[in-house]
C-alpha atoms as a PDB file:
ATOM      1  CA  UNK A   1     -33.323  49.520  34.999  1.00  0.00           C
ATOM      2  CA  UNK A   2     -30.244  48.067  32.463  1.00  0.00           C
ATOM      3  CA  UNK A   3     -28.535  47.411  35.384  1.00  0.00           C
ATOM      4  CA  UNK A   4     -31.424  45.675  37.329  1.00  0.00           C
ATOM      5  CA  UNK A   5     -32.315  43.517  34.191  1.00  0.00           C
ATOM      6  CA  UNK A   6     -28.563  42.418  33.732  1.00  0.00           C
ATOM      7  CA  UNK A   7     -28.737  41.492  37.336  1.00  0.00           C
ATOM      8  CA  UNK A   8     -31.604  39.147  37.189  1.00  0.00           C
ATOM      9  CA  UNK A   9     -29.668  37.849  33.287  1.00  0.00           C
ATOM     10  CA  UNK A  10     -26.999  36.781  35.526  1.00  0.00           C
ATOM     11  CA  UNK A  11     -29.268  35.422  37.884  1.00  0.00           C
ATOM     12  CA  UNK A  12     -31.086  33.023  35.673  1.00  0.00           C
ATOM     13  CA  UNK A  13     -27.670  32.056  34.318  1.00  0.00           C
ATOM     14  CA  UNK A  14     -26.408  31.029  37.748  1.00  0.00           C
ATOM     15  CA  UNK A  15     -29.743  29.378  38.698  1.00  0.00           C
ATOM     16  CA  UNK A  16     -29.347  27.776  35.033  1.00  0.00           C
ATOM     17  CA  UNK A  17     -25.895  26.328  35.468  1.00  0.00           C
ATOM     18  CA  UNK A  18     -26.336  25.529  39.528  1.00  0.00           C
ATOM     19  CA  UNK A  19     -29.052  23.321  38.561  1.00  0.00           C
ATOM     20  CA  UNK A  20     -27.037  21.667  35.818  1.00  0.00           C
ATOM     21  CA  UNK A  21     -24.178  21.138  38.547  1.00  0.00           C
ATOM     22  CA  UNK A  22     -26.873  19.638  40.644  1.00  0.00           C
ATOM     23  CA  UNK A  23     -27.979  17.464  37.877  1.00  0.00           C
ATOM     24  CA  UNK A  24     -24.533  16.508  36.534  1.00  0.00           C
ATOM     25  CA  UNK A  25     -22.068  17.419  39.691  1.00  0.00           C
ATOM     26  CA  UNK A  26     -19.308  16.014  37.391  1.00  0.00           C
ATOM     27  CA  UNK A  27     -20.017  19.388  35.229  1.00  0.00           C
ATOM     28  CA  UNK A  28     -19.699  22.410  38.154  1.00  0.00           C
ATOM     29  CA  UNK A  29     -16.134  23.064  37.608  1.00  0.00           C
ATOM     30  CA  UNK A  30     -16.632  23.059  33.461  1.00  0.00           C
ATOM     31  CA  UNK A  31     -16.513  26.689  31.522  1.00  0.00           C
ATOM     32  CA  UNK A  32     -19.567  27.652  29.741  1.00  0.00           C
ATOM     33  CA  UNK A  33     -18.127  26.455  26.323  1.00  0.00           C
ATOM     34  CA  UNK A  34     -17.317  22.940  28.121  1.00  0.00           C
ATOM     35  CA  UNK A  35     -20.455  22.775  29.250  1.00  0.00           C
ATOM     36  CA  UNK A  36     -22.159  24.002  25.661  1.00  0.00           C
ATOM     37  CA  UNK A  37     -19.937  20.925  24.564  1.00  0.00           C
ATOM     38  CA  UNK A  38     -21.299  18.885  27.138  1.00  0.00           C
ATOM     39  CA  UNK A  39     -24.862  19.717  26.197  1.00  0.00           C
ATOM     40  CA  UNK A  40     -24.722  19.201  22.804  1.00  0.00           C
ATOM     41  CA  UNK A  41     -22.573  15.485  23.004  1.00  0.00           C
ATOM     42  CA  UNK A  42     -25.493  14.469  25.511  1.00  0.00           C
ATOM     43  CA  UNK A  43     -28.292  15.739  22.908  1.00  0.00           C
ATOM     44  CA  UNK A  44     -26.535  13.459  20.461  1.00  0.00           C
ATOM     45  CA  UNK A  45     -26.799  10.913  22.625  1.00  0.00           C
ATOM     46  CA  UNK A  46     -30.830  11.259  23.823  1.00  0.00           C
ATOM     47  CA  UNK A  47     -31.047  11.300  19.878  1.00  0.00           C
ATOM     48  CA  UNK A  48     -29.232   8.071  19.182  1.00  0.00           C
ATOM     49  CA  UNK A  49     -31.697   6.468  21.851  1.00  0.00           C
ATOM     50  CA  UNK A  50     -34.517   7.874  20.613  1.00  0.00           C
ATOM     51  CA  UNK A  51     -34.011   6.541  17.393  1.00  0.00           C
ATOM     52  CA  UNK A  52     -32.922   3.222  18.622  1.00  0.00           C
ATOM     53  CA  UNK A  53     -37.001   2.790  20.465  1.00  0.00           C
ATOM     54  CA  UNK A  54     -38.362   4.328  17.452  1.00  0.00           C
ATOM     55  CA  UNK A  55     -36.753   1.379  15.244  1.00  0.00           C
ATOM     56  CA  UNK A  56     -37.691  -1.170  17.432  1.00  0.00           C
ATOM     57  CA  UNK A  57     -41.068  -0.161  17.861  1.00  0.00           C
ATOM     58  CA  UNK A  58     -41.684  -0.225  14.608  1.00  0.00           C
ATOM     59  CA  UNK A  59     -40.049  -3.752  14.330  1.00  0.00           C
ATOM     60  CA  UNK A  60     -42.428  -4.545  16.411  1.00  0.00           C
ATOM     61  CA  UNK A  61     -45.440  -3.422  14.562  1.00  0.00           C
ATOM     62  CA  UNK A  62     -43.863  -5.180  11.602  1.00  0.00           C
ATOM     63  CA  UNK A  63     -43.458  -8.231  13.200  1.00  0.00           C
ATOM     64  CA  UNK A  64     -47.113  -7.827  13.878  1.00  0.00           C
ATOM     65  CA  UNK A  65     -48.014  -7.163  10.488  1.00  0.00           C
ATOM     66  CA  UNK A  66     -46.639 -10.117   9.504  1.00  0.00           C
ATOM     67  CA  UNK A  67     -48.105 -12.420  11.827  1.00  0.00           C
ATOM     68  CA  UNK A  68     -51.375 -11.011  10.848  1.00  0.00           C
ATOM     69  CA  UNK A  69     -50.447 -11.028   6.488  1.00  0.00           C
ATOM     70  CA  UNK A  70     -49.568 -14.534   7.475  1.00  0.00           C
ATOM     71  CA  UNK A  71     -52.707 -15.382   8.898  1.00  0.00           C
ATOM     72  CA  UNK A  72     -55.257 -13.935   5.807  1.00  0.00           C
ATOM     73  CA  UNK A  73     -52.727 -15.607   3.372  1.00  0.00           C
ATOM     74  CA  UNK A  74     -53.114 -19.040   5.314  1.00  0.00           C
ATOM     75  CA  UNK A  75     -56.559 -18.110   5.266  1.00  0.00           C
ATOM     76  CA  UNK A  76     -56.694 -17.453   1.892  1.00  0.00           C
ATOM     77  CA  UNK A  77     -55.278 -20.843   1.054  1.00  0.00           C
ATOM     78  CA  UNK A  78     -58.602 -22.148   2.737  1.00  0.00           C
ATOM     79  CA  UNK A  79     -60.431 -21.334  -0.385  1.00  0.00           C
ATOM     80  CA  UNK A  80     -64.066 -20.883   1.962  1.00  0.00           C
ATOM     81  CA  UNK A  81     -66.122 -18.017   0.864  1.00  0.00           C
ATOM     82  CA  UNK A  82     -68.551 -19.259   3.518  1.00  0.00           C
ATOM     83  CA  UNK A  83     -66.176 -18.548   6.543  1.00  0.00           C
ATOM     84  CA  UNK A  84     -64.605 -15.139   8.016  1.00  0.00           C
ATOM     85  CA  UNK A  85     -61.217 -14.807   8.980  1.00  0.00           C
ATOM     86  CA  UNK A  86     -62.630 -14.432  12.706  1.00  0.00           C
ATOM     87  CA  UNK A  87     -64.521 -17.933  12.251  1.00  0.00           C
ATOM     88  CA  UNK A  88     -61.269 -19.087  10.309  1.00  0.00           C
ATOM     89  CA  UNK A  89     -59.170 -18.394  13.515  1.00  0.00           C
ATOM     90  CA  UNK A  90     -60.852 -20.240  15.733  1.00  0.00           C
ATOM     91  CA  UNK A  91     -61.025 -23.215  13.309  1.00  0.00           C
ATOM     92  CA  UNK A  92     -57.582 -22.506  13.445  1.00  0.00           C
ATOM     93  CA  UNK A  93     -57.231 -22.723  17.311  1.00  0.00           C
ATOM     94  CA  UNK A  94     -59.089 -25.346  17.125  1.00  0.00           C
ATOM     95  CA  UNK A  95     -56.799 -27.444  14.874  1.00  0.00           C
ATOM     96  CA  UNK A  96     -53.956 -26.077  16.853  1.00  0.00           C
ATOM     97  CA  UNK A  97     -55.471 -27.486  20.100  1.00  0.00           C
ATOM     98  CA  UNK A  98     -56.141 -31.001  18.436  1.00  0.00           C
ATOM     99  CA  UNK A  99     -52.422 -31.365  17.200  1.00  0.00           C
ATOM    100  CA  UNK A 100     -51.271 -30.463  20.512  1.00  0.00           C
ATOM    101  CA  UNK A 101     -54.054 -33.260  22.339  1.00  0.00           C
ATOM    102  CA  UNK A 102     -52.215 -35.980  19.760  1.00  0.00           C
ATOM    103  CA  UNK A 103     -48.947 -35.141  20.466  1.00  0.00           C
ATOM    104  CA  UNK A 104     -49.439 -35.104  24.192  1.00  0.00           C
ATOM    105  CA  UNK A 105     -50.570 -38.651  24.118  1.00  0.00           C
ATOM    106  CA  UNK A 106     -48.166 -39.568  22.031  1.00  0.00           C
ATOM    107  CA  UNK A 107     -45.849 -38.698  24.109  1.00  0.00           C
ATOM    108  CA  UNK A 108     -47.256 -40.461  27.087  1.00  0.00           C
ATOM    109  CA  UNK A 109     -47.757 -43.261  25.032  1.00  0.00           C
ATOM    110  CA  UNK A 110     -43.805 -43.344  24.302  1.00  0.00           C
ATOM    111  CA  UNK A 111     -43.281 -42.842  28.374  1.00  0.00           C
ATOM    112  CA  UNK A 112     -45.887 -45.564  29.255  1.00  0.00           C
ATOM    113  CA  UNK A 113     -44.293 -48.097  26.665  1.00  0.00           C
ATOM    114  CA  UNK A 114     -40.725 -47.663  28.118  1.00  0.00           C
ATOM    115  CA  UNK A 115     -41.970 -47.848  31.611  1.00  0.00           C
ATOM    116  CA  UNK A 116     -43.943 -50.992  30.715  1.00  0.00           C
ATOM    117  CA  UNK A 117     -40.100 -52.045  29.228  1.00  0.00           C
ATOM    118  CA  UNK A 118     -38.318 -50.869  32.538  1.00  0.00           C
ATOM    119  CA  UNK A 119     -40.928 -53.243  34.488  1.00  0.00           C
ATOM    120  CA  UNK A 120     -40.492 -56.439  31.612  1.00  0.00           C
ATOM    121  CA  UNK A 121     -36.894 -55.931  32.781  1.00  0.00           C
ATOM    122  CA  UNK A 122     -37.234 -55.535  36.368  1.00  0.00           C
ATOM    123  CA  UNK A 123     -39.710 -58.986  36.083  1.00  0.00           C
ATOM    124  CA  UNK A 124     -37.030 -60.663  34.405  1.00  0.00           C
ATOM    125  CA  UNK A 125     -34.275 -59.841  36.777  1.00  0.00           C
ATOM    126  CA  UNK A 126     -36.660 -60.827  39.162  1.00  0.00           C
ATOM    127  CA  UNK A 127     -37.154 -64.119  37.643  1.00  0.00           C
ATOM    128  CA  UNK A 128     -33.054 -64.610  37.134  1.00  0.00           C
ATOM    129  CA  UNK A 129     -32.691 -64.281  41.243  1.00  0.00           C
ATOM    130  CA  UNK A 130     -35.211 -66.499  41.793  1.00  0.00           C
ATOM    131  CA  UNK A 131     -34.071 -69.169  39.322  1.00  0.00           C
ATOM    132  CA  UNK A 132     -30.399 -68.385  40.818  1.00  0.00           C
ATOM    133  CA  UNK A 133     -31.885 -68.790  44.622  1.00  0.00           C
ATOM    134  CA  UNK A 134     -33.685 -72.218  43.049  1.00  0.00           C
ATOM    135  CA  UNK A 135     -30.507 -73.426  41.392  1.00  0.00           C
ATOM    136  CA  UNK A 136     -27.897 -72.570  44.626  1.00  0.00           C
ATOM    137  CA  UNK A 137     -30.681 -74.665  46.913  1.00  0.00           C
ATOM    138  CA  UNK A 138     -29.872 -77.790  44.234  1.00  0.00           C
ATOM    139  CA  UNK A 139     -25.953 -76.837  44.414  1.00  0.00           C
ATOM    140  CA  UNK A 140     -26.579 -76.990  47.796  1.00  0.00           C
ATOM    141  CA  UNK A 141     -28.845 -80.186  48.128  1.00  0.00           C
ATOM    142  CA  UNK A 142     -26.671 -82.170  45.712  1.00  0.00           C
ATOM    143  CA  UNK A 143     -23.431 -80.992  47.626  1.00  0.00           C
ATOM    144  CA  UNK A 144     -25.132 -82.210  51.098  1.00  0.00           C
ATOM    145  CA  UNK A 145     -26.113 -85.230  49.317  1.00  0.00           C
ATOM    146  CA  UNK A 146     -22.107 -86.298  48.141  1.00  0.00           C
ATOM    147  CA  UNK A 147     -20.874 -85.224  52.287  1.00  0.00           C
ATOM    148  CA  UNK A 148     -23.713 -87.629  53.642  1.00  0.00           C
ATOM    149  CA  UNK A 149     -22.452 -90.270  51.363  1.00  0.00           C
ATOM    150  CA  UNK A 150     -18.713 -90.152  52.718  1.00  0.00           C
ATOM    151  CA  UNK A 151     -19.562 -89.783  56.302  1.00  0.00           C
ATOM    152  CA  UNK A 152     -21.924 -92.816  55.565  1.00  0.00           C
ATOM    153  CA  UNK A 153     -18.612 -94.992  54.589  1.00  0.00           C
ATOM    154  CA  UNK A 154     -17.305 -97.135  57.243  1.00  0.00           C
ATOM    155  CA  UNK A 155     -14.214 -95.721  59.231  1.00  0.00           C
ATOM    156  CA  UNK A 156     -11.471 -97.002  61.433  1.00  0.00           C
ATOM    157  CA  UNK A 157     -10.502-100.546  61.652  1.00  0.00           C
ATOM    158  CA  UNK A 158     -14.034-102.205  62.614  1.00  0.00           C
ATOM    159  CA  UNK A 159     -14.877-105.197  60.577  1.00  0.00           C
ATOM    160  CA  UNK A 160     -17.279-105.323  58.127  1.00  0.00           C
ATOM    161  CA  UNK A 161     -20.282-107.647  57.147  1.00  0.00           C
ATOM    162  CA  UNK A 162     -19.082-108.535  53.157  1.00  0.00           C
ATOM    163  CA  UNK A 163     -21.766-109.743  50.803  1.00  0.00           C
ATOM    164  CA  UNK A 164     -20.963-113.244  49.274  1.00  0.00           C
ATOM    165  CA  UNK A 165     -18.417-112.839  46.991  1.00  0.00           C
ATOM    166  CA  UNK A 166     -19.702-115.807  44.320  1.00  0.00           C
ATOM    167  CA  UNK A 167     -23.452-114.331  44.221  1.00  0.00           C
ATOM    168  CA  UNK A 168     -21.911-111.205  43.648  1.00  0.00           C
ATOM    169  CA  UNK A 169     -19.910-112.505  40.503  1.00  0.00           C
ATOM    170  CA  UNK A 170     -23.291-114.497  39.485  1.00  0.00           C
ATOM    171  CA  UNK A 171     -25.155-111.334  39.798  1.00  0.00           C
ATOM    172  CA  UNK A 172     -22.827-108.761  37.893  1.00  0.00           C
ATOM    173  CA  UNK A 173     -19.831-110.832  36.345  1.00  0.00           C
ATOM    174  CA  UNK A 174     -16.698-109.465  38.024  1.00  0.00           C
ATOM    175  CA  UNK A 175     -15.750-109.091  41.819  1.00  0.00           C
ATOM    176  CA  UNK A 176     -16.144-106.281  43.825  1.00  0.00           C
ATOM    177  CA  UNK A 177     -12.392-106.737  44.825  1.00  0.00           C
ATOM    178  CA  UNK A 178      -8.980-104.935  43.619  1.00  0.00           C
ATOM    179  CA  UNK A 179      -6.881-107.552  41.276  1.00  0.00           C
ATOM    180  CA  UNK A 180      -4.413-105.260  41.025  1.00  0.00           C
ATOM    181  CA  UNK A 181      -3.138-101.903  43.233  1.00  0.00           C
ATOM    182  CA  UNK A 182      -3.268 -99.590  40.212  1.00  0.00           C
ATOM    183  CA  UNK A 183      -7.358-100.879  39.273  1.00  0.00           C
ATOM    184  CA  UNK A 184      -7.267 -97.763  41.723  1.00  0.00           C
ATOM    185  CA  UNK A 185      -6.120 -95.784  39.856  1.00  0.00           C
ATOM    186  CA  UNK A 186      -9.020 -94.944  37.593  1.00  0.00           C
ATOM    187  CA  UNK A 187     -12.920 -96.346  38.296  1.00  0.00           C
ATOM    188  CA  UNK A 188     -16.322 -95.789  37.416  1.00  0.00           C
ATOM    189  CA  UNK A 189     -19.380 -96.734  39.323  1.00  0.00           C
ATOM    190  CA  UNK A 190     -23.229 -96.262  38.300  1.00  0.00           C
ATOM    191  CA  UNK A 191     -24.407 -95.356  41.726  1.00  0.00           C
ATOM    192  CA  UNK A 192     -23.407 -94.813  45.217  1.00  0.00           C
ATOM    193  CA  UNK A 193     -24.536 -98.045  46.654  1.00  0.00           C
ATOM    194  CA  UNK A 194     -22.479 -99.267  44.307  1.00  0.00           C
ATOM    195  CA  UNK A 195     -18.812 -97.487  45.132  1.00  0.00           C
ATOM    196  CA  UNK A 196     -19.941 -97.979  49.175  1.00  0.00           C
ATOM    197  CA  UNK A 197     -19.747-101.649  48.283  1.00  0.00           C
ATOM    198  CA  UNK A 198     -16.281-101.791  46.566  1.00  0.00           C
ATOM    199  CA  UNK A 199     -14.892 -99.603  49.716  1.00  0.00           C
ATOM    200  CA  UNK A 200     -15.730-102.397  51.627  1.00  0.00           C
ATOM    201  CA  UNK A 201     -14.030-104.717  49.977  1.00  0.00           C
ATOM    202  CA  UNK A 202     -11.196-102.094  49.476  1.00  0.00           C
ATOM    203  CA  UNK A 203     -10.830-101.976  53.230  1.00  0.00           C
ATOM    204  CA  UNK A 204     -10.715-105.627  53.614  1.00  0.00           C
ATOM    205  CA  UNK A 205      -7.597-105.362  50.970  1.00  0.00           C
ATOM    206  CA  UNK A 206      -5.353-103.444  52.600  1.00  0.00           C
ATOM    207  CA  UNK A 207      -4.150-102.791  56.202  1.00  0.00           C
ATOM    208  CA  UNK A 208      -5.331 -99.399  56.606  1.00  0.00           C
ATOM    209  CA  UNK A 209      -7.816 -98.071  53.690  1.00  0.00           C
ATOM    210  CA  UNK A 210      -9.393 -94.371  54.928  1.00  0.00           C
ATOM    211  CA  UNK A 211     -10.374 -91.330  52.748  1.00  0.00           C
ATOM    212  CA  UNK A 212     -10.636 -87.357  54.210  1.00  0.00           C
ATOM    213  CA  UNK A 213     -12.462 -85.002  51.835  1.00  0.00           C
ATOM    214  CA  UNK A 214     -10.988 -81.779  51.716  1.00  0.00           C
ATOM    215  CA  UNK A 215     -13.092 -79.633  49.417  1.00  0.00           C
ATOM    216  CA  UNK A 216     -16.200 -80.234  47.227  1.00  0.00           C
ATOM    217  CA  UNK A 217     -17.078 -77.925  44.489  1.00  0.00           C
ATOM    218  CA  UNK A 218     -19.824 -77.951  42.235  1.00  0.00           C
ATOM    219  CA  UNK A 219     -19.759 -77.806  38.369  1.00  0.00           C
ATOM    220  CA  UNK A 220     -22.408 -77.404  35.488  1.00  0.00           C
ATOM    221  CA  UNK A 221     -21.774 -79.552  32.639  1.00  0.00           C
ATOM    222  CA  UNK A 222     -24.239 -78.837  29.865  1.00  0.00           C
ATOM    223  CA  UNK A 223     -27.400 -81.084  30.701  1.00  0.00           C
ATOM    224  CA  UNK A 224     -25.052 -82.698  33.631  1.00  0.00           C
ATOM    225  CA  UNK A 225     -24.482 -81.038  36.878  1.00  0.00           C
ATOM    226  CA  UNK A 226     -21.039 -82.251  38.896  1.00  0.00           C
ATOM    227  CA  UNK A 227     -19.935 -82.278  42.308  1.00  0.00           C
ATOM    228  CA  UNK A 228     -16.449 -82.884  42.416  1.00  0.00           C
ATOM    229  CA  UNK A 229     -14.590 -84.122  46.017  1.00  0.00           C
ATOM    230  CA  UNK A 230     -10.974 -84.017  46.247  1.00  0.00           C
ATOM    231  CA  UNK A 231      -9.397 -85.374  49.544  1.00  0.00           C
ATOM    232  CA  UNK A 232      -6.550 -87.823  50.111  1.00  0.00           C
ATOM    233  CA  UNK A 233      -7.047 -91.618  50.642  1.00  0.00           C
ATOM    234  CA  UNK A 234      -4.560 -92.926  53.096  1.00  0.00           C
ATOM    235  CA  UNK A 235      -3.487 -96.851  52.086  1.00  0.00           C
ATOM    236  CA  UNK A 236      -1.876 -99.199  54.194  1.00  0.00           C
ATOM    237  CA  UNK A 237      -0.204-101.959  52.095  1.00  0.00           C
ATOM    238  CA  UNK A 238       1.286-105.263  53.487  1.00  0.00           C
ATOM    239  CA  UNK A 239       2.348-108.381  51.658  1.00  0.00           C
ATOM    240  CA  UNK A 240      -0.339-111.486  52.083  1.00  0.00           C
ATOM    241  CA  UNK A 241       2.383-113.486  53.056  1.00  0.00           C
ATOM    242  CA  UNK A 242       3.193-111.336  55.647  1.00  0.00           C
ATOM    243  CA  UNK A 243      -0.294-110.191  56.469  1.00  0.00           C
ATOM    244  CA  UNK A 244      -0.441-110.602  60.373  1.00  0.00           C
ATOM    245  CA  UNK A 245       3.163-109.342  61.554  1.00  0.00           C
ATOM    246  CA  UNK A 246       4.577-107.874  58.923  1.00  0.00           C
ATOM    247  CA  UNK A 247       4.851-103.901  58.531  1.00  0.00           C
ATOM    248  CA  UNK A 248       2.623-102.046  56.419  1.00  0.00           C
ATOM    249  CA  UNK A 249       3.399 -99.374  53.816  1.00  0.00           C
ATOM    250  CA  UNK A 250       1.788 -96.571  53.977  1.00  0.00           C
ATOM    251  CA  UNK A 251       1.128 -93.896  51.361  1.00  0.00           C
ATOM    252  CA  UNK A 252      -1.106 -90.935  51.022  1.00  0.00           C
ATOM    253  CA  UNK A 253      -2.344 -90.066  47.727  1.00  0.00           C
ATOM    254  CA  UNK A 254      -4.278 -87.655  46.514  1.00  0.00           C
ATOM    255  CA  UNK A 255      -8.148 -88.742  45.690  1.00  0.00           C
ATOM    256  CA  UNK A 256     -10.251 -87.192  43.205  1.00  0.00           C
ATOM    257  CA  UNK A 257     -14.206 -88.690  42.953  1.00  0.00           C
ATOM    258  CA  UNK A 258     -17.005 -86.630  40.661  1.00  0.00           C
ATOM    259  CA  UNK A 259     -20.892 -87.565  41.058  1.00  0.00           C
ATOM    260  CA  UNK A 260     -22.528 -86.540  37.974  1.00  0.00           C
ATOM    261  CA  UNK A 261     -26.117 -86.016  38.021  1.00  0.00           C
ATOM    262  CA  UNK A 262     -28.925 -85.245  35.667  1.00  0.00           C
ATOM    263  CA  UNK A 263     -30.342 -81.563  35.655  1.00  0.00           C
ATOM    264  CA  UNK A 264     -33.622 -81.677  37.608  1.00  0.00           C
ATOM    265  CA  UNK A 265     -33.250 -84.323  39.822  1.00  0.00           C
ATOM    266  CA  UNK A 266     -31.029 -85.807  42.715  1.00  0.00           C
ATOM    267  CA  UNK A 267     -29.711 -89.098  41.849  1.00  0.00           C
ATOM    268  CA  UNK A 268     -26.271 -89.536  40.135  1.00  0.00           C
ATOM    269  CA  UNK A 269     -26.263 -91.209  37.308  1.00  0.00           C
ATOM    270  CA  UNK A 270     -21.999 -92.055  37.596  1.00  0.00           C
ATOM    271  CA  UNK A 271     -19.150 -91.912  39.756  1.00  0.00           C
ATOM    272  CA  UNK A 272     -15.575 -91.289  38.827  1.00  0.00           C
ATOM    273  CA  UNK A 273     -12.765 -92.116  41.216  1.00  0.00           C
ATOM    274  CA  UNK A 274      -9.219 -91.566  40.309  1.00  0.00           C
ATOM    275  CA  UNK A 275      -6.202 -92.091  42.524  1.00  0.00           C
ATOM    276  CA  UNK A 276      -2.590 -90.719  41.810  1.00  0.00           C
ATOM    277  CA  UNK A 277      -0.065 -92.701  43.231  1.00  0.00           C
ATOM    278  CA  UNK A 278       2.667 -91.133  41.773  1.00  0.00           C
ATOM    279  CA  UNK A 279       1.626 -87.956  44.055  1.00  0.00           C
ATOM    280  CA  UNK A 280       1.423 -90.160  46.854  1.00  0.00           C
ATOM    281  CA  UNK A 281       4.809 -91.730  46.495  1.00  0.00           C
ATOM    282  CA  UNK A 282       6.328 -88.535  45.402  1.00  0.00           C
ATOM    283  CA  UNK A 283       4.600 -86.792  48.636  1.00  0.00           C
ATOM    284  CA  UNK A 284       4.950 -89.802  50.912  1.00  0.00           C
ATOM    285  CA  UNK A 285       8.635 -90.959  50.567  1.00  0.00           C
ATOM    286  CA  UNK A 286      10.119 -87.621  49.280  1.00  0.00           C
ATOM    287  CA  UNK A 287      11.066 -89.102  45.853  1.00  0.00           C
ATOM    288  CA  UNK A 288      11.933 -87.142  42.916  1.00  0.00           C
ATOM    289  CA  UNK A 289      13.945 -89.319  40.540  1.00  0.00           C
ATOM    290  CA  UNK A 290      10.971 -90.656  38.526  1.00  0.00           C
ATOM    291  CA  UNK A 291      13.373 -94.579  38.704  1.00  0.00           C
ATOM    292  CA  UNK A 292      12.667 -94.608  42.603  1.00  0.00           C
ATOM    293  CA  UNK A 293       9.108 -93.709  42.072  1.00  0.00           C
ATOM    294  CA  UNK A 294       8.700 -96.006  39.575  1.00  0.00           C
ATOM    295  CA  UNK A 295      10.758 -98.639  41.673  1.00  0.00           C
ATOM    296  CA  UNK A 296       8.392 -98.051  44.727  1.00  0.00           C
ATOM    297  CA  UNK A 297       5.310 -98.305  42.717  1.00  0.00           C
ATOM    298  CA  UNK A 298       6.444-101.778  41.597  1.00  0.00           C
ATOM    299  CA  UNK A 299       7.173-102.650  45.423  1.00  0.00           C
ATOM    300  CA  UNK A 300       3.933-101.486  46.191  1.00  0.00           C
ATOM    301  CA  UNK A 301       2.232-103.324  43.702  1.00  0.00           C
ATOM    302  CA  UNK A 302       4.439-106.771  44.562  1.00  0.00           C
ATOM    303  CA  UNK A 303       3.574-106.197  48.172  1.00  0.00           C
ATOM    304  CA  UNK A 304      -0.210-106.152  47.506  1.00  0.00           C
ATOM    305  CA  UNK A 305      -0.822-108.766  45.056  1.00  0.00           C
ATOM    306  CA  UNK A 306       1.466-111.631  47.137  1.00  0.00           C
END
């Protein structure tokens, strides 16, 4: 019988530590005291973690507690013997649910206001394309206007019906004609009919008398808008005295003319032509020594008023 009950002792102690080894196959190999060491360091453990859920369960209950202690207190505050705390929560909902209502619409107040900004600014931009599109169609307009004008100007060497030159000085006190080469130099004219009449006196004045635009550009100028035309004016000079055999001098100087006009409307108001001779001689003859220009000039000049 002791030997039989010893048996099934050392039985239950294999079962015991075969399951362990099943559970923890890391431990099979261990000796009993190991594994008595292993037992209790894993107790210690289950311990630790029990303790830790413990504690935060009851944080948790705490935190309830409070939450609720805060509630009677805020209730207390209230000062209403006529309500419950029941009746006082939902009042309190209640509130709750009306500051959240007026803070929603606030803020889709704020988002409708700076959409309604975003659009303002869109309309604006809007409103600077169009006035851009409006204002390049008068660049434009006033630009076609000044490259009608030139191609209107007579060309080439046919002659030209002048008007009388003695009503003319009756009408406006001066001739329409140069006095001297360098009146060329600088002019101003109120209107184009105006400056197309002097070119045709011009071109009775000189052997050959032809301008080719280059480039117009287009300037604003306060309340003034500009379009400014800069070519080269081609003059053939020849003495009077020498007028129908005689050899002509010819020159090509750079021409400058600016229309002004008034903002709003298409009709210029004044003309500016200047003429630089000293280009032309300089780019003409292939002078540099400023004497010979100045020499030339005065040849020039000689040549066109005898």
């Amino acid at each position: 019988m002791a030997i039989e009950a010893d048996n099934r002792d050392s039985n239950r102690e294999l079962d015991k530590k075969s399951k362990i080894s099943s559970t923890y196959p890391e431990t099979k190999d261990l000796s009993p005291d190991e594994m008595k060491a292993r037992r209790r360091e894993r107790w210690r453990v289950d311990q630790a973690n029990h303790r830790t859920r413990k504690r935060e369960k009851e944080l948790q209950h705490l935190r309830k507690v409070k939450r609720v202690l805060k509630l009677r207190k805020s209730f207390m505050m209230v000062q209403d013997p006529n309500m419950s705390f029941e009746e006082w929560k939902k009042t309190r909902r209640r509130e709750q649910g009306r500051i959240y209502q007026i803070n929603y619409w606030k803020r889709k107040r704020l988002l409708e206001e700076n959409l309604m900004g975003e659009i303002d600014e869109i309309k604006q931009q809007i409103e600077q394309l169009q006035m851009q599109q409006s204002t390049h169609g008068t660049h434009k307009r006033r630009i076609e206007l000044v490259e009608t004008f030139h191609r209107s100007l007579p060309a080439g060497d046919k002659p030209q019906q002048l008007p009388d030159i003695i009503n003319y000085v009756l009408t406006y006190g001066c001739t329409p004609a140069l006095q001297i080469l360098s009146d060329l130099q600088r002019e101003e004219f109120d209107s184009m009919e105006s400056l197309k009449l002097h070119w045709l006196w011009y071109r009775s004045q000189f052997r050959e008398f032809s301008l080719s635009t280059i480039l117009y550009e287009y300037l604003e100028a306060g309340e003034h808008a500009i379009v400014k035309a800069t070519g080269d004016l081609l003059l053939g000079i020849v003495s009077k005295d020498n007028e129908q055999g005689g050899k002509s001098s010819i020159i090509v100087c750079p021409v400058l003319q600016q229309f002004e006009f008034d903002n709003g409307n298409q009709v210029v108001r004044r003309i500016t032509s200047e003429v630089d001779f000293v280009a032309g001689v300089t780019n003409t003859k292939g002078l540099i020594d400023p004497d010979h220009i100045v020499q030339m000039l005065s040849s020039l000049s000689q040549k066109f008023e005898n």
